[in-house]
Protein backbone atom coordinates (compact mmCIF):
# COMPACT_ATOMS: atom_id res chain seq x y z
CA UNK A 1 -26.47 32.77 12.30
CA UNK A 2 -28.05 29.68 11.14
CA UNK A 3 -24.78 28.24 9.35
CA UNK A 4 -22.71 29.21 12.24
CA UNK A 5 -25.13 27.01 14.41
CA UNK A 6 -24.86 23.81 11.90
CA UNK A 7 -20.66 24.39 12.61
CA UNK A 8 -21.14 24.24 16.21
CA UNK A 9 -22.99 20.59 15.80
CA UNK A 10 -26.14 21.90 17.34
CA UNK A 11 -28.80 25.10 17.67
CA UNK A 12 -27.76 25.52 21.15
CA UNK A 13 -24.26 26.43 20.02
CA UNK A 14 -22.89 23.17 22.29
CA UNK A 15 -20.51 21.19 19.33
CA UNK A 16 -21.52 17.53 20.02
CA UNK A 17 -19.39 16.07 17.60
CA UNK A 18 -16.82 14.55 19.97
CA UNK A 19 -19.28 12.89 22.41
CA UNK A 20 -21.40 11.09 19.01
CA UNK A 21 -17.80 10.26 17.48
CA UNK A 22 -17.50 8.59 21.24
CA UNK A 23 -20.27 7.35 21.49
CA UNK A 24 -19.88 5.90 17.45
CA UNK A 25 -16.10 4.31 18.65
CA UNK A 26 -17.88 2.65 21.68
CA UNK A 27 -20.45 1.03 19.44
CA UNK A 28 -17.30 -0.32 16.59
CA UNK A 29 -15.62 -1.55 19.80
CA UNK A 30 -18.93 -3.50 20.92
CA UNK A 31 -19.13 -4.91 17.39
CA UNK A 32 -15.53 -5.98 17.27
CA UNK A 33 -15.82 -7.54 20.61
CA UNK A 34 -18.49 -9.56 19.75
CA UNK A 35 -17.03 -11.31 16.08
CA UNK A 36 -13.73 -12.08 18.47
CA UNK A 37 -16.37 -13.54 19.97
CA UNK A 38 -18.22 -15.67 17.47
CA UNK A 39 -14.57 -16.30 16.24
CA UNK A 40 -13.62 -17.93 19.25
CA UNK A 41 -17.10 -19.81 19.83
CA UNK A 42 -16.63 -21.33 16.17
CA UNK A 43 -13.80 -24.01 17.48
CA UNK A 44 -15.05 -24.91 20.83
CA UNK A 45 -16.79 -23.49 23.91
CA UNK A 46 -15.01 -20.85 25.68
CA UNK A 47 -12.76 -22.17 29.33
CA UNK A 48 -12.46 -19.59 32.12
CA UNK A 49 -9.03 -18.57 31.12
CA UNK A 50 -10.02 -17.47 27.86
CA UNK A 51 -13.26 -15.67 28.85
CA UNK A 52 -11.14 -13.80 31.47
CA UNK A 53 -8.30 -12.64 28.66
CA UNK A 54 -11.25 -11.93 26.55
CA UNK A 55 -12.83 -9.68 29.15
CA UNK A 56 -9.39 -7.92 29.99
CA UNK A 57 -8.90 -7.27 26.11
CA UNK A 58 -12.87 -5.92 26.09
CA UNK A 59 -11.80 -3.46 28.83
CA UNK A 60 -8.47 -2.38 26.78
CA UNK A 61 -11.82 -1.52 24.35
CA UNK A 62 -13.06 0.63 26.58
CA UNK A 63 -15.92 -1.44 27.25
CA UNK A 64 -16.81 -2.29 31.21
CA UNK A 65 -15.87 -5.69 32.87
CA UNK A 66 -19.61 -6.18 33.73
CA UNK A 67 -20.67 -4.94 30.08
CA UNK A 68 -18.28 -7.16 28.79
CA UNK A 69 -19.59 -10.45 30.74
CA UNK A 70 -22.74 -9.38 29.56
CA UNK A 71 -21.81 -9.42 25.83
CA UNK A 72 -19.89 -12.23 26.26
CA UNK A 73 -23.14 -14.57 27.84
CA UNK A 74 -25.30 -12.78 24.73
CA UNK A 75 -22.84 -14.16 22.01
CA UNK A 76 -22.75 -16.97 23.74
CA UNK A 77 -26.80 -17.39 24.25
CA UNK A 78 -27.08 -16.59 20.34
CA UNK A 79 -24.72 -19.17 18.81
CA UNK A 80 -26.56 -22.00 21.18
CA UNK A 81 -23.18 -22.76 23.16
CA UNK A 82 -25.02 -21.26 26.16
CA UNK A 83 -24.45 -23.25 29.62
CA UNK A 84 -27.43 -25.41 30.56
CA UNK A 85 -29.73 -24.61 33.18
CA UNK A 86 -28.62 -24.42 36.85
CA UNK A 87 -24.73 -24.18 35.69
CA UNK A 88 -22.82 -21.09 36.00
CA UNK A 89 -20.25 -22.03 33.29
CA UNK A 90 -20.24 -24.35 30.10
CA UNK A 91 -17.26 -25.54 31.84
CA UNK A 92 -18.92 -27.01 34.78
CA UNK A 93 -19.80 -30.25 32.95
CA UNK A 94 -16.09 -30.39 32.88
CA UNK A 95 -14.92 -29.49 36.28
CA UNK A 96 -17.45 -32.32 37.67
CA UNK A 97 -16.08 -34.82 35.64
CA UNK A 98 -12.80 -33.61 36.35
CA UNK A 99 -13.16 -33.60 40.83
CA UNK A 100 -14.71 -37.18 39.79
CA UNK A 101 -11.84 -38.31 38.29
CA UNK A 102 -8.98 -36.95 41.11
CA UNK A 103 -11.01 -38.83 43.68
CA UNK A 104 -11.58 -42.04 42.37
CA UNK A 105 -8.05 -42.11 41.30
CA UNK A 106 -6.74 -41.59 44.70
CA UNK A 107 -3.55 -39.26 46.17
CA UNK A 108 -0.16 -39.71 44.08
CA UNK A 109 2.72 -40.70 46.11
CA UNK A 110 4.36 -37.60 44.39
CA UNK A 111 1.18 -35.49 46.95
CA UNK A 112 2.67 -37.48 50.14
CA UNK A 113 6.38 -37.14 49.55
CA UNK A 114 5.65 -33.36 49.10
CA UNK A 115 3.54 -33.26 52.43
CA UNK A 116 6.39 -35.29 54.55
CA UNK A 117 9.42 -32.79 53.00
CA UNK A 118 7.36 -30.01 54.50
CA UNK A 119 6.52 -31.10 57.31
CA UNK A 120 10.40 -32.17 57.82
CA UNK A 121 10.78 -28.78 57.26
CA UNK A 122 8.91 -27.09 59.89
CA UNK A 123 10.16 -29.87 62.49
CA UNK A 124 13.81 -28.87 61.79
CA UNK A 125 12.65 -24.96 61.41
CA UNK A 126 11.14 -25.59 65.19
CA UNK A 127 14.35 -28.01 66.55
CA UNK A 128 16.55 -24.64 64.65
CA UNK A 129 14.22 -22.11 66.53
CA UNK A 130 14.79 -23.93 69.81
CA UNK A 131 18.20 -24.62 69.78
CA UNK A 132 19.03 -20.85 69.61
CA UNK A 133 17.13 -20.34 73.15
């Protein structure tokens, strides 16, 4: 009786076997996710684009969206390529510099041409509109 309770994984006669080999494949995939990671920290700090792909690939893991953030902040806190205080993304140094930028360099004329062709395009949509009445 004993040895056919060691076959079954447990005394209780339950076989738990496929939820620790889960549970083991979920803790690989964590591991994995977190040298892509450290990989991807080692060139530069990570833009929005590739932290999204990188959480979409984590989820392909099997590991949640929100878990996957969370790793992804951890890896970031431990190689020191955290964002600073008060900043949601290491990016936002960026972003600032970039809205700084656009406005002192004032609207293109390519940004007006494209506002008058649309607007000539409603006005003849509306002069179309009312010539059929």
């Amino acid at each position: 009786m004993h040895q056919e309770a060691n076959n079954q994984g447990g005394p209780s006669g339950i076989d738990y076997r496929p939820i620790l080999e889960k549970r083991r494949q979920r803790n690989l995939n964590r591991g994995v996710f977190r040298e892509m990671i450290k990989t991807e920290l080692e060139t530069k700090p990570l833009g929005w684009l590739r932290r999204r792909t990188l959480v979409k690939f984590a989820t392909r893991l099997g590991i949640d969206e929100f878990e996957a953030r969370l790793i992804l902040r951890a890896v970031e806190y431990e190689c020191g390529k955290a964002a600073k205080d008060g900043q949601t993304d290491i990016e936002s140094e960026i972003q600032k510099e970039f809205v700084a930028q656009s406005k002192a360099g004032g609207e293109s004329w390519l940004t007006h041409l494209v506002a008058l062709a649309v607007v000539a395009l409603i006005a003849t949509g509306f002069s179309w509109l009312r010539s059929l009445n």
